[in-house]
N, C-alpha and C. Protein backbone atom coordinates (compact mmCIF):
# COMPACT_ATOMS: atom_id res chain seq x y z
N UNK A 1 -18.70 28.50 -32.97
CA UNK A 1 -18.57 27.06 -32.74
C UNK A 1 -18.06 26.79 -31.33
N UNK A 2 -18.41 25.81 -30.53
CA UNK A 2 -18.06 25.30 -29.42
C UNK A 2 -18.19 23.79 -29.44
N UNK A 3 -17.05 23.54 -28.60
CA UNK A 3 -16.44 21.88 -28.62
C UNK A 3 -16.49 21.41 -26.91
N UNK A 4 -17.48 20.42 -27.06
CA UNK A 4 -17.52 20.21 -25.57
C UNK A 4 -16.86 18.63 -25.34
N UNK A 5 -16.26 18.37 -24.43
CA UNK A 5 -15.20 17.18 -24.37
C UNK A 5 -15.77 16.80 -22.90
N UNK A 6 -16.16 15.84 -22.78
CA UNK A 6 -17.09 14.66 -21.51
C UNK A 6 -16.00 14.04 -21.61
N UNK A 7 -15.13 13.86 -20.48
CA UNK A 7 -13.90 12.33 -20.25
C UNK A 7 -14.59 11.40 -19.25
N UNK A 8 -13.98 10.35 -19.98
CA UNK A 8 -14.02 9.21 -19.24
C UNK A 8 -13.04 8.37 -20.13
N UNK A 9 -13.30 6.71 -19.42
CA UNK A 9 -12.47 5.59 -20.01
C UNK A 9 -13.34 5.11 -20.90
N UNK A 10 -13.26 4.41 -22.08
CA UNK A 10 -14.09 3.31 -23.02
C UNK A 10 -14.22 2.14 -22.42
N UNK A 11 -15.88 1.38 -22.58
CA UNK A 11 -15.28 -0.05 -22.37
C UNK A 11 -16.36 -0.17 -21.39
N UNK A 12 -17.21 -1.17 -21.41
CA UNK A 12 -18.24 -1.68 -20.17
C UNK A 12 -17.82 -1.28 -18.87
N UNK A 13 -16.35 -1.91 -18.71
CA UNK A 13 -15.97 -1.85 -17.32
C UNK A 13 -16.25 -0.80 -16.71
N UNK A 14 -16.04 0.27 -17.21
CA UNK A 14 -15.91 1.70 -16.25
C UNK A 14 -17.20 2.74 -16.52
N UNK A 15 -18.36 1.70 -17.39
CA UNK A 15 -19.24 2.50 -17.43
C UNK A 15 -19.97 2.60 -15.97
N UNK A 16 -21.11 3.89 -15.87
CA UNK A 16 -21.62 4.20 -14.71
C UNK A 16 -20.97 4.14 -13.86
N UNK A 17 -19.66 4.77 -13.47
CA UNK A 17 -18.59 4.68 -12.79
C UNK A 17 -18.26 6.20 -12.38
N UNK A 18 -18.08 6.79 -11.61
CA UNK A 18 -18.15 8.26 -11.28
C UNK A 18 -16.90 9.22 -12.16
N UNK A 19 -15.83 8.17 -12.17
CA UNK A 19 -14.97 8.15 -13.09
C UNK A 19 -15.20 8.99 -14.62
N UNK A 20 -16.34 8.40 -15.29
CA UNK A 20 -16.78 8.28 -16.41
C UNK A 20 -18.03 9.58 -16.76
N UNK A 21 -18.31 10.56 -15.17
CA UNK A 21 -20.09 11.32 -15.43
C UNK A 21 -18.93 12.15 -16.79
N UNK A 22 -17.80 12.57 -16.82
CA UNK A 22 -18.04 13.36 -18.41
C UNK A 22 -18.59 12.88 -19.55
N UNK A 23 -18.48 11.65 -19.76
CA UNK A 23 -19.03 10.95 -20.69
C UNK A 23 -20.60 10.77 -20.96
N UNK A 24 -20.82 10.72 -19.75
CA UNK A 24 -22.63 11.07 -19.39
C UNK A 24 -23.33 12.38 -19.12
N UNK A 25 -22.47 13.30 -19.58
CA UNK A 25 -23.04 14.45 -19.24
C UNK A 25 -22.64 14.63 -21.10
N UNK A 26 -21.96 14.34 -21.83
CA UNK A 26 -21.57 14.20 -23.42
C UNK A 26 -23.14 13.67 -23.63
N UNK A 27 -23.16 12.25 -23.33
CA UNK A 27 -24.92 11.10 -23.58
C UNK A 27 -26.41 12.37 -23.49
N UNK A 28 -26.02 13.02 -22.28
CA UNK A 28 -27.19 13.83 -21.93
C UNK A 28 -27.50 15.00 -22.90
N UNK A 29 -26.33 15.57 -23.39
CA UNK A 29 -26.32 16.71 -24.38
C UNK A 29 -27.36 16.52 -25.87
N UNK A 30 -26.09 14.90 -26.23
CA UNK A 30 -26.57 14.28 -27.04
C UNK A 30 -28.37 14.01 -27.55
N UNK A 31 -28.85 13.15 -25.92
CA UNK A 31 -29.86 13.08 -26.01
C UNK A 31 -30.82 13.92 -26.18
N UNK A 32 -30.78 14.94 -25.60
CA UNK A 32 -32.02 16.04 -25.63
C UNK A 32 -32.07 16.59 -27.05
N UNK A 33 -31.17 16.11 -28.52
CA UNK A 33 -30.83 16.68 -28.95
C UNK A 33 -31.37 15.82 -30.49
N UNK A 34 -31.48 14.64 -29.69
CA UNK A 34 -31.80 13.52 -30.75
C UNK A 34 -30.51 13.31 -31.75
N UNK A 35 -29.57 13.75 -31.37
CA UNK A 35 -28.23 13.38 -31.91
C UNK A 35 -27.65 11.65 -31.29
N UNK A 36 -26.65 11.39 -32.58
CA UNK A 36 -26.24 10.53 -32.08
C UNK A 36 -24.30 10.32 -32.20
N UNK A 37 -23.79 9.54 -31.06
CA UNK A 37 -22.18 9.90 -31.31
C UNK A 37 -21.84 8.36 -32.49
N UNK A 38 -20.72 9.10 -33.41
CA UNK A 38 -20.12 8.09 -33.87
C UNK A 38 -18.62 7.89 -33.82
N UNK A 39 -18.16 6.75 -34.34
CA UNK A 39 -16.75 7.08 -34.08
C UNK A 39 -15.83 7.05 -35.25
N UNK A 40 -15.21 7.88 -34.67
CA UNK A 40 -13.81 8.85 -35.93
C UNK A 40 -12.49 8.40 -35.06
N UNK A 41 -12.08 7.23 -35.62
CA UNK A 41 -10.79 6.37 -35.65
C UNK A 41 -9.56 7.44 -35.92
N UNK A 42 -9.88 8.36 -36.91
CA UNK A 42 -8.47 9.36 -37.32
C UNK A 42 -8.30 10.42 -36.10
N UNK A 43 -9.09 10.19 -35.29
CA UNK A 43 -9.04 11.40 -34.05
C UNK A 43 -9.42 10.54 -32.92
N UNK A 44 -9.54 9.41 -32.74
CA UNK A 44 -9.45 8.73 -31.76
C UNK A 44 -10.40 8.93 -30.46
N UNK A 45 -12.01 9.26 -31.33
CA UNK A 45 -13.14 9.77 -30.34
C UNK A 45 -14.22 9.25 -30.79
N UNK A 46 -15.21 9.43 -30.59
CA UNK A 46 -16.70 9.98 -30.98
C UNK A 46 -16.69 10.59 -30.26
N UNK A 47 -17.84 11.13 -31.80
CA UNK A 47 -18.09 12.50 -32.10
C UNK A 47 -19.86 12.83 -32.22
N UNK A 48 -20.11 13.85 -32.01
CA UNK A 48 -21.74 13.93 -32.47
C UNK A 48 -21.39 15.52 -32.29
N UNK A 49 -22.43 16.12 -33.87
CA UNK A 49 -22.28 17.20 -34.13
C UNK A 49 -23.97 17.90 -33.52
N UNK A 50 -24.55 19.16 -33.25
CA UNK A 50 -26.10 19.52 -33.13
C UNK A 50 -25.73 20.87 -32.96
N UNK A 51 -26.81 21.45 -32.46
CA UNK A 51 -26.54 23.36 -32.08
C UNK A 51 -27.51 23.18 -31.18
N UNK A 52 -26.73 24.30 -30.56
CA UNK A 52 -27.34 24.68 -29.12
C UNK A 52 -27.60 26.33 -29.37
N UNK A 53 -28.80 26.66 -29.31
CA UNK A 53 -28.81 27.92 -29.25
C UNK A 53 -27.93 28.63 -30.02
N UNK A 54 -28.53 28.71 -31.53
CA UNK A 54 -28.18 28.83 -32.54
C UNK A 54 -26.34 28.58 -32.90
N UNK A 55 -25.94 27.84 -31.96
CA UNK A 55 -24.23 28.07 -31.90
C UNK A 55 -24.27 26.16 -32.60
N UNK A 56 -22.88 25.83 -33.47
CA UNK A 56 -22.78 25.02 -33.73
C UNK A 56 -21.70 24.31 -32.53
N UNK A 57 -22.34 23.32 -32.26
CA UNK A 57 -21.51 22.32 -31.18
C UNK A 57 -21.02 21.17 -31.23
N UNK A 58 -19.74 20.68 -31.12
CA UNK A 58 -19.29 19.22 -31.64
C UNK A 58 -18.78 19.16 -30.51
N UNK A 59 -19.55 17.15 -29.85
CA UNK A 59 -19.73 16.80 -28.49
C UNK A 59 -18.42 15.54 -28.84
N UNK A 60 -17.81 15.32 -27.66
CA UNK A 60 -16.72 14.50 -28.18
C UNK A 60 -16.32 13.74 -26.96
N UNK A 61 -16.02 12.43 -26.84
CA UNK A 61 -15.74 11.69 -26.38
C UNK A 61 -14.26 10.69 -26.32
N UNK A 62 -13.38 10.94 -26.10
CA UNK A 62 -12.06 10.33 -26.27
C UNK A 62 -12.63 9.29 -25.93
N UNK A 63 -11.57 8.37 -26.67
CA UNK A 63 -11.26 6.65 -26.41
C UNK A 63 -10.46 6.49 -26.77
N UNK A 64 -9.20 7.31 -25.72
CA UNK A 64 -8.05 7.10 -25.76
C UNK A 64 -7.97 6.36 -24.40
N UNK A 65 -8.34 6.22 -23.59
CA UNK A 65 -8.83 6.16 -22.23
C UNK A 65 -7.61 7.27 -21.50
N UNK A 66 -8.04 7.97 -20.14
CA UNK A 66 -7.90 8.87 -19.64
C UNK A 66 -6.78 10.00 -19.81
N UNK A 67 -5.74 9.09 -19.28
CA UNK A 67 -4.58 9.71 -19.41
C UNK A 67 -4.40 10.21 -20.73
N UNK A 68 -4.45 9.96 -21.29
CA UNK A 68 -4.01 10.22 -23.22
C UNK A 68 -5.29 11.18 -24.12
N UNK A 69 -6.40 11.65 -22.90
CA UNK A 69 -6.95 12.62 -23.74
C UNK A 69 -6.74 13.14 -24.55
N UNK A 70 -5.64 14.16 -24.22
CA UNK A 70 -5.45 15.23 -24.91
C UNK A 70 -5.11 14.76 -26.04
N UNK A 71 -4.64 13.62 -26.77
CA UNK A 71 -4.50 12.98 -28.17
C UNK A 71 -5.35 13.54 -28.75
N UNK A 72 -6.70 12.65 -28.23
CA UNK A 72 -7.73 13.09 -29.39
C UNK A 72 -8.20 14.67 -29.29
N UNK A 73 -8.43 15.23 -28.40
CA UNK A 73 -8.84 16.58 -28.13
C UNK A 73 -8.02 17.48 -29.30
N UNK A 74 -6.64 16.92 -28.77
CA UNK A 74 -5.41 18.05 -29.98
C UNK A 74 -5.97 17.83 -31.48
N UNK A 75 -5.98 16.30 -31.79
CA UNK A 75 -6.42 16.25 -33.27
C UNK A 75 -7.62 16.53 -33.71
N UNK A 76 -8.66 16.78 -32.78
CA UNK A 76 -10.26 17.00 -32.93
C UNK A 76 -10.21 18.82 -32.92
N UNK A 77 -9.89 19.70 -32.27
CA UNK A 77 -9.32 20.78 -32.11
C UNK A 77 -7.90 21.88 -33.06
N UNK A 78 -7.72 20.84 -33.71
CA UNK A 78 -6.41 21.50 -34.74
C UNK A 78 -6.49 21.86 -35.90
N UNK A 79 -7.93 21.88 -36.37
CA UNK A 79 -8.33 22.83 -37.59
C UNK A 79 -9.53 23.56 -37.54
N UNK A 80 -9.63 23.52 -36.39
CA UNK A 80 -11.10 24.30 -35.74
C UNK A 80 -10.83 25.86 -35.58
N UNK A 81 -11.31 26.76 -36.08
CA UNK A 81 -11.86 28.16 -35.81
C UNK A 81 -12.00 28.20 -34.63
N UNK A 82 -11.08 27.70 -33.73
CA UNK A 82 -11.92 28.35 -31.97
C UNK A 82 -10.96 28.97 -31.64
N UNK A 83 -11.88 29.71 -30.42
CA UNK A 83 -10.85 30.53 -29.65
C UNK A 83 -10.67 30.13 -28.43
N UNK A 84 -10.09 29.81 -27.32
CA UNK A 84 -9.58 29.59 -26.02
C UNK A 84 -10.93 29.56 -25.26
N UNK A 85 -11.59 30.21 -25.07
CA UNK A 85 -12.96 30.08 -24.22
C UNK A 85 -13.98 29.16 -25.46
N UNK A 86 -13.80 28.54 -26.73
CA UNK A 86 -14.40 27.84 -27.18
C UNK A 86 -14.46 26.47 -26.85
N UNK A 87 -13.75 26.24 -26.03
CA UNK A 87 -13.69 24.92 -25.58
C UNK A 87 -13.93 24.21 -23.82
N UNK A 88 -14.65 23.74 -24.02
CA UNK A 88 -14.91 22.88 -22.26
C UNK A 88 -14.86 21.77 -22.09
N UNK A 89 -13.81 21.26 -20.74
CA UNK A 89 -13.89 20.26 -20.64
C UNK A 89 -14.83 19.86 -19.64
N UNK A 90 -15.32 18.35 -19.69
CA UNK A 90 -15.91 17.88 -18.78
C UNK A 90 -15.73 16.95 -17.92
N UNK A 91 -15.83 17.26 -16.35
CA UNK A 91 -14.81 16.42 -15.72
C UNK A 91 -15.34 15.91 -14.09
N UNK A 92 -14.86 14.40 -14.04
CA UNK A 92 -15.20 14.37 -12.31
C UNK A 92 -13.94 14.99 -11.48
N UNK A 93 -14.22 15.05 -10.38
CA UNK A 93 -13.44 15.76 -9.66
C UNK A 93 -13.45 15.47 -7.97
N UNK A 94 -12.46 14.53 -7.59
CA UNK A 94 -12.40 13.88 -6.41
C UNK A 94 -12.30 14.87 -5.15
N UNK A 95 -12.21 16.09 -5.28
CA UNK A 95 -11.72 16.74 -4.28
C UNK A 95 -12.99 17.96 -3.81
N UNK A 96 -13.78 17.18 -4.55
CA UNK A 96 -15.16 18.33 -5.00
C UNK A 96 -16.14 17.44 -4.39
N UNK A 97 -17.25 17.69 -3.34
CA UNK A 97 -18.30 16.81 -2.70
C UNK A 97 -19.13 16.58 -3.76
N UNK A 98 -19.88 15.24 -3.68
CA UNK A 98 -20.60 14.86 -4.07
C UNK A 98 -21.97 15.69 -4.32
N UNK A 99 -22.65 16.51 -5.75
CA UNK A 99 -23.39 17.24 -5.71
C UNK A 99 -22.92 18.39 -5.93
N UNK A 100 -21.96 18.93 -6.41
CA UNK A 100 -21.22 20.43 -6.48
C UNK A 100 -21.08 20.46 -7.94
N UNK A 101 -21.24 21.62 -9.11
CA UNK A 101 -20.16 21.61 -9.92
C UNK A 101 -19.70 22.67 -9.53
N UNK A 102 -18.38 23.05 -10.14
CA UNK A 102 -17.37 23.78 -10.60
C UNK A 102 -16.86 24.35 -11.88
N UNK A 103 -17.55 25.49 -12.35
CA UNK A 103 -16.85 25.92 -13.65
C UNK A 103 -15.82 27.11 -13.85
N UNK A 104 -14.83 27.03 -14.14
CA UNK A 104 -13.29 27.63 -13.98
C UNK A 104 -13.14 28.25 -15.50
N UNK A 105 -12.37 29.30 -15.83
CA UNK A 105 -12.10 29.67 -16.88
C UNK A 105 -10.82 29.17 -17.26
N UNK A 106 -9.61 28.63 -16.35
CA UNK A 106 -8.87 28.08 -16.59
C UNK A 106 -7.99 27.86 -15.48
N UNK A 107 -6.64 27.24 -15.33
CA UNK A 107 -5.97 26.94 -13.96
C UNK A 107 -5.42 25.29 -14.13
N UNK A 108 -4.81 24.53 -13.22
CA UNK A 108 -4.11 23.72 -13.35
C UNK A 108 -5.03 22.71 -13.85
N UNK A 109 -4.26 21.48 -13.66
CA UNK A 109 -4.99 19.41 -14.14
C UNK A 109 -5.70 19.54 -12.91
N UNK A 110 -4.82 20.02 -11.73
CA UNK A 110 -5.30 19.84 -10.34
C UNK A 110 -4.97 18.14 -9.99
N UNK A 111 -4.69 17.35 -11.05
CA UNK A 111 -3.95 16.09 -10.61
C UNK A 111 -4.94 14.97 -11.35
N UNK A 112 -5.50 15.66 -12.03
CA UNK A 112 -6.91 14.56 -12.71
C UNK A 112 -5.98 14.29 -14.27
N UNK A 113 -5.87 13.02 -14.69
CA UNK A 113 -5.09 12.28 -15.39
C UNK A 113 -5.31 13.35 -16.95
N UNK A 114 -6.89 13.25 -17.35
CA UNK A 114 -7.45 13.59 -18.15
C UNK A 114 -7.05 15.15 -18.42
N UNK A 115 -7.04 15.89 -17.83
CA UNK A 115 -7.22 17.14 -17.92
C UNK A 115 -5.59 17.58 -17.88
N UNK A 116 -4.79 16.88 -16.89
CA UNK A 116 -3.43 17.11 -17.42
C UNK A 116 -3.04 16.73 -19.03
N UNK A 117 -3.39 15.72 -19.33
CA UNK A 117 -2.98 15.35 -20.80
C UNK A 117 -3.70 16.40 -21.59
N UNK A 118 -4.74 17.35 -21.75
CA UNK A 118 -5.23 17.72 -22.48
C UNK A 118 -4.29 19.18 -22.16
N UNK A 119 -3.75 19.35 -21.06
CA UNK A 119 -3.31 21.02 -21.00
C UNK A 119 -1.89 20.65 -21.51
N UNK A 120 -1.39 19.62 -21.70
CA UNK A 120 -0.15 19.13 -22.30
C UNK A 120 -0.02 19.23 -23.23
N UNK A 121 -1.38 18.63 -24.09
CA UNK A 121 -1.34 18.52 -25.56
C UNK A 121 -1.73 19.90 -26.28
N UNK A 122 -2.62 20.98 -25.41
CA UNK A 122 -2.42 21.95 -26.89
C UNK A 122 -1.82 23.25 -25.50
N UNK A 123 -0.86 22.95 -24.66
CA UNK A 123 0.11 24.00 -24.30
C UNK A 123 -0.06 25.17 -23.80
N UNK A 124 -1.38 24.86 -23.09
CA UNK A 124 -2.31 25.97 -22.44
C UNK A 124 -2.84 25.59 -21.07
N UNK A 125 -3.05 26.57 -19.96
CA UNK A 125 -4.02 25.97 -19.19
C UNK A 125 -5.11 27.23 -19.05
N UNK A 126 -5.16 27.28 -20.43
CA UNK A 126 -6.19 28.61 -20.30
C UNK A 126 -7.67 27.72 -21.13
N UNK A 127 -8.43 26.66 -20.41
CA UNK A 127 -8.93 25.99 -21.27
C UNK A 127 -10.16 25.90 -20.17
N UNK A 128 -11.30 26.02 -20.28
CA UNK A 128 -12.43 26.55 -19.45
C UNK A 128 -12.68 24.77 -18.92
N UNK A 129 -12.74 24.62 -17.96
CA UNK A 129 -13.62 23.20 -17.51
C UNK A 129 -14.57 23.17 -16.42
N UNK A 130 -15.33 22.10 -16.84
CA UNK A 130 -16.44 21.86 -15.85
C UNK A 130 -16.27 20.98 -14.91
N UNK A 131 -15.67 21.06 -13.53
CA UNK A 131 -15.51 19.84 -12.90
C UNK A 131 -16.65 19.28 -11.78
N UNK A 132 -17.37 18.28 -11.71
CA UNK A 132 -18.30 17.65 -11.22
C UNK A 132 -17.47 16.90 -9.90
N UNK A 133 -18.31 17.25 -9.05
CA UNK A 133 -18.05 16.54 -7.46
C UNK A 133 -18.26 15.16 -7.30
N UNK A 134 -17.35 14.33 -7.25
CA UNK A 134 -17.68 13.11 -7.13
C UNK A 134 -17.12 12.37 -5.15
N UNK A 135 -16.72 13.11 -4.65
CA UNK A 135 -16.06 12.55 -3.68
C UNK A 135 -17.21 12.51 -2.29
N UNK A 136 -17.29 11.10 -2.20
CA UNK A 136 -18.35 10.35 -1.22
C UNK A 136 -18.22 10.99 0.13
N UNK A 137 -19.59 10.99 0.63
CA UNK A 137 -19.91 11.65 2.03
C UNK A 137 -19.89 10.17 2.98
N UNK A 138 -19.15 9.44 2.49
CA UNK A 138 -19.15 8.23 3.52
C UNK A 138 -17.12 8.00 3.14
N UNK A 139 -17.26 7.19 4.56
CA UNK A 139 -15.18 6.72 4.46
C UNK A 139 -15.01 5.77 3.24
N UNK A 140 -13.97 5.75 2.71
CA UNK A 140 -13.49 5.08 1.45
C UNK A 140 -12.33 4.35 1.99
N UNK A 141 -11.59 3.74 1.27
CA UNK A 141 -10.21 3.22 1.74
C UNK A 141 -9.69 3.54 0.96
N UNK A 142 -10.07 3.44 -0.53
CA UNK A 142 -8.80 4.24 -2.13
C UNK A 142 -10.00 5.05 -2.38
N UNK A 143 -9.95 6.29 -2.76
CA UNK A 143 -10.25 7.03 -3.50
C UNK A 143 -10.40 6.60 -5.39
N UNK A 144 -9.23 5.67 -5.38
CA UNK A 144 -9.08 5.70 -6.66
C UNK A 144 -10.03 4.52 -6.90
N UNK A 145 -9.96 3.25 -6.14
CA UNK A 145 -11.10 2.50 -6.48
C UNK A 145 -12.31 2.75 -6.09
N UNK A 146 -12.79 4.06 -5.81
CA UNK A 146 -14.13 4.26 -4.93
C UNK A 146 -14.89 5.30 -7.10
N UNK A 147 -13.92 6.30 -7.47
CA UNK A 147 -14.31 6.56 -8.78
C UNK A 147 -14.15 5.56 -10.01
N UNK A 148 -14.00 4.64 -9.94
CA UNK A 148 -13.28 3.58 -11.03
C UNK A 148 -14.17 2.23 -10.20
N UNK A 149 -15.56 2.33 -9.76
CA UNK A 149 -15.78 1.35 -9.19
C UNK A 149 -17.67 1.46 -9.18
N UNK A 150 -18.47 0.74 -8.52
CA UNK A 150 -19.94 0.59 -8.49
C UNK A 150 -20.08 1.52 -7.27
N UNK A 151 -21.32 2.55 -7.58
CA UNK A 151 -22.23 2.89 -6.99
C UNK A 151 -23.13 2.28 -5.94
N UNK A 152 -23.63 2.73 -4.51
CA UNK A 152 -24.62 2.58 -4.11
C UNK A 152 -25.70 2.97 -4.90
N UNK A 153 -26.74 2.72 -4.33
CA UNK A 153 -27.74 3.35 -4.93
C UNK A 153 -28.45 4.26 -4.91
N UNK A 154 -28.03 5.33 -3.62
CA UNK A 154 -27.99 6.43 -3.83
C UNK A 154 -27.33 7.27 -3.79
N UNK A 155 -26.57 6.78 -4.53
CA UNK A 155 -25.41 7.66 -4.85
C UNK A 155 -25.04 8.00 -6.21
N UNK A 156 -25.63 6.78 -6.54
CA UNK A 156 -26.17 6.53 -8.44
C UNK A 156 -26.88 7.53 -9.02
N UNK A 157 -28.26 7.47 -8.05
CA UNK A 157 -29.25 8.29 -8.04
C UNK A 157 -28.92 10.00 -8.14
N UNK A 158 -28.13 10.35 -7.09
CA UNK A 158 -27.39 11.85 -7.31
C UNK A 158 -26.25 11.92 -8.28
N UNK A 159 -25.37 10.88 -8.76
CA UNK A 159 -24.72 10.97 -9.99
C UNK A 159 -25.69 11.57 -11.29
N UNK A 160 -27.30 10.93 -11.51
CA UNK A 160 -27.91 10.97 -12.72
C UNK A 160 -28.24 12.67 -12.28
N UNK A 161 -28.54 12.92 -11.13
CA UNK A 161 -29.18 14.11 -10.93
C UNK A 161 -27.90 15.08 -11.15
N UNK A 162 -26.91 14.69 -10.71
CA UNK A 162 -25.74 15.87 -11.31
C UNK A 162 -25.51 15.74 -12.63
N UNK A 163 -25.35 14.64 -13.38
CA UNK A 163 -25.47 14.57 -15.04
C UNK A 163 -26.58 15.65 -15.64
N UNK A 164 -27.90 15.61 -15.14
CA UNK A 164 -28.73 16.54 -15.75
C UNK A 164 -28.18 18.07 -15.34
N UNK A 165 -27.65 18.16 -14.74
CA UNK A 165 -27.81 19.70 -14.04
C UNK A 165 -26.16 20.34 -14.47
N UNK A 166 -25.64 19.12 -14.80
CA UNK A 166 -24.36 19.57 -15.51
C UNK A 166 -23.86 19.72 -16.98
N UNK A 167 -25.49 18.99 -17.20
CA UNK A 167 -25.57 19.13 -19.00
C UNK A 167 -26.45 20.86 -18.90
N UNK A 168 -27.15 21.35 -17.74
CA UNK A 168 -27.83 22.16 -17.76
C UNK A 168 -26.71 23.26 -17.97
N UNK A 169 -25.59 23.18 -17.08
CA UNK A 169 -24.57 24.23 -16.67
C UNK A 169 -23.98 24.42 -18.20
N UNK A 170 -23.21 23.32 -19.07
CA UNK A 170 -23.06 23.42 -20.23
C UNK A 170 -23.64 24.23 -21.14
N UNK A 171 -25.09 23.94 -21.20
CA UNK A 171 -25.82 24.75 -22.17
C UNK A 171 -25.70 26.49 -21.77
N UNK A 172 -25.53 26.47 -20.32
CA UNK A 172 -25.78 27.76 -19.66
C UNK A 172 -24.48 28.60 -19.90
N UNK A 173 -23.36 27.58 -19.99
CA UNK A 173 -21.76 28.38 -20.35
C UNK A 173 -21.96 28.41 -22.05
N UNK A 174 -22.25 27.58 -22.91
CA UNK A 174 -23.00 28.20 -24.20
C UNK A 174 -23.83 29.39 -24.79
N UNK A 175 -24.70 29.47 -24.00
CA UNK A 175 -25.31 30.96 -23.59
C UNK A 175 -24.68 32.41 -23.05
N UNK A 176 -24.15 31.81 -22.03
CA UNK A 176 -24.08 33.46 -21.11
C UNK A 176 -22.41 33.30 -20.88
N UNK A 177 -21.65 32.59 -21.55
CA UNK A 177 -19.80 32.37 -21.29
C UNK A 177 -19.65 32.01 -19.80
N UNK A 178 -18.86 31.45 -19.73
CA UNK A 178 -17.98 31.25 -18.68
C UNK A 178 -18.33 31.55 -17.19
N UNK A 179 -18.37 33.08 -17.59
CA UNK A 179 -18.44 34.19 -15.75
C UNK A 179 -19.70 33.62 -15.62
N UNK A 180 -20.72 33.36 -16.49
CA UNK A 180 -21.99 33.84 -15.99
C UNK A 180 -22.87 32.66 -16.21
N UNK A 181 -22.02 31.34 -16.67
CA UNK A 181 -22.36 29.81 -15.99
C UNK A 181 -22.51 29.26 -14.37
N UNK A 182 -21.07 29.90 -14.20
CA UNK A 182 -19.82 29.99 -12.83
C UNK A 182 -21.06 30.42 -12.13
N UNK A 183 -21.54 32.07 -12.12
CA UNK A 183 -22.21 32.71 -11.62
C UNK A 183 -23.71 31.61 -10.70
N UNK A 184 -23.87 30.80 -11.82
CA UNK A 184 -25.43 30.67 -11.33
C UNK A 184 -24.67 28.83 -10.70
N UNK A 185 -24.01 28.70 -10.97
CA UNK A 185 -23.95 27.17 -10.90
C UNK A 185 -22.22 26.53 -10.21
N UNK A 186 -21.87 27.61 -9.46
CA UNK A 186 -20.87 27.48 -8.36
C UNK A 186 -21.11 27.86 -7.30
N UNK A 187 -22.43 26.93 -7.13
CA UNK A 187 -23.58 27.39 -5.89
C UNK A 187 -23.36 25.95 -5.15
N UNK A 188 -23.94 25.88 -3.59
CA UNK A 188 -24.24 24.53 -2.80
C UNK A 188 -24.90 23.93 -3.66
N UNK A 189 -25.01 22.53 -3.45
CA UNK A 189 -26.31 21.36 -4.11
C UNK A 189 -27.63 22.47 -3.55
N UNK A 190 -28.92 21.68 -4.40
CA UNK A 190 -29.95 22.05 -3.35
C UNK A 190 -30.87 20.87 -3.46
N UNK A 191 -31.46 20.72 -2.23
CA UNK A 191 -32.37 19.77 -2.19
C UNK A 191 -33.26 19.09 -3.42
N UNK A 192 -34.29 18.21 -3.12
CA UNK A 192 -35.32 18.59 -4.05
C UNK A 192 -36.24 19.26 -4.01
N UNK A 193 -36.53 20.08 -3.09
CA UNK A 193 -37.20 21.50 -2.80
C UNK A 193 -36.62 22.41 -3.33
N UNK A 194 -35.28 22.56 -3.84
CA UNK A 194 -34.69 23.76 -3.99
C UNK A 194 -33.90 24.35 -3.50
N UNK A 195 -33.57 23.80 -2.12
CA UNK A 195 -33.12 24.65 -1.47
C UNK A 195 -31.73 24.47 -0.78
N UNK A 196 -30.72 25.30 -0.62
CA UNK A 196 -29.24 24.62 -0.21
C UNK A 196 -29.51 23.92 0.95
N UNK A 197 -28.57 22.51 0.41
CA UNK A 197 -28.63 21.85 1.58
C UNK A 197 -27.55 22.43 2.76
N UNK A 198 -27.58 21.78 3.87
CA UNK A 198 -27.19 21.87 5.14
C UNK A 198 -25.90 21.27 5.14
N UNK A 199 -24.67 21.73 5.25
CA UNK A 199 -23.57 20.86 5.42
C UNK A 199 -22.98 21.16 7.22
């Protein structure tokens, strides 16, 4: 069994918000899957159950909003058969360029609201996450209102394209663990040719 956790906030406001791609990379799983999420009030999420390559997977969504993840994660997680690498979080990540993921076997919050509350709540930071590059190749003035805020439009555009390729990385840490997600997909962006871009 594996438990994959997409953060974001609930609520129109902060949808399509860079803030929020865990939650859309949760939607993307979902979709390919013809699953659908519902919500479980006693754990303070939706939820949507499917399998991935013959493994059973429960996709989960807090609506606790950010800070207070780890609420639902702890109570969604506290009668589960898993083991420490059974679980991933999914996450933006301001300090990460726009177009990058990052998959870690474990290590700090690094200062992201979400991911501290969740290493709080079950007393570990041995908890595998996926963190997605959200931080703009143009000047900002807050950081914090630049993820918690509207998209250009192409910038939108490479948000959807990292949603697919980070639901790809998921399936791929489902498959081959951790090292050998990391391996193929803690690489540069690449074009739409393929090919690493130029920084």
């Amino acid at each position: 069994m594996k438990v994959i956790v997409g953060l974001g906030n609930p609520g129109r406001k902060y949808r399509d918000t860079p803030h929020n791609i865990g939650f859309e990379v949760a939607d993307r799983l979902a979709s390919r899957r013809g699953v659908a999420f519902e919500t479980r009030r006693k754990v303070k999420a939706e939820v949507a159950e499917t399998e991935i390559s013959g493994e059973r997977v429960i996709l989960v969504k807090p609506m606790t909003y950010m800070n207070l993840s780890g609420d639902a994660v702890r109570m969604i997680t506290a009668n589960l058969p898993l083991e420490a690498d059974d679980l991933m979080i999914v996450l933006d990540e301001v300090n990460l360029d726009l177009g990058r993921l990052r998959i870690r076997e474990n290590g700090s919050h690094g200062g992201h609201n979400g991911l501290r509350s969740i290493v709080e709540r079950l007393g570990t930071q041995d908890v595998p996450r996926l963190r997605i590059g959200v931080r703009p190749d143009r000047e900002v003035d807050n950081l914090t209102d630049f993820v918690l805020g509207s998209l250009r439009p192409e910038e939108r555009k490479q948000l959807e394209m990292m949603t697919e390729a980070a639901a790809d990385a998921v399936e791929a840490w489902i498959t081959e663990g951790t090292r050998g997600a990391a391996n193929r997909f803690n690489a540069p962006p690449t074009n739409e040719q393929g090919k690493p871009e130029e920084k």
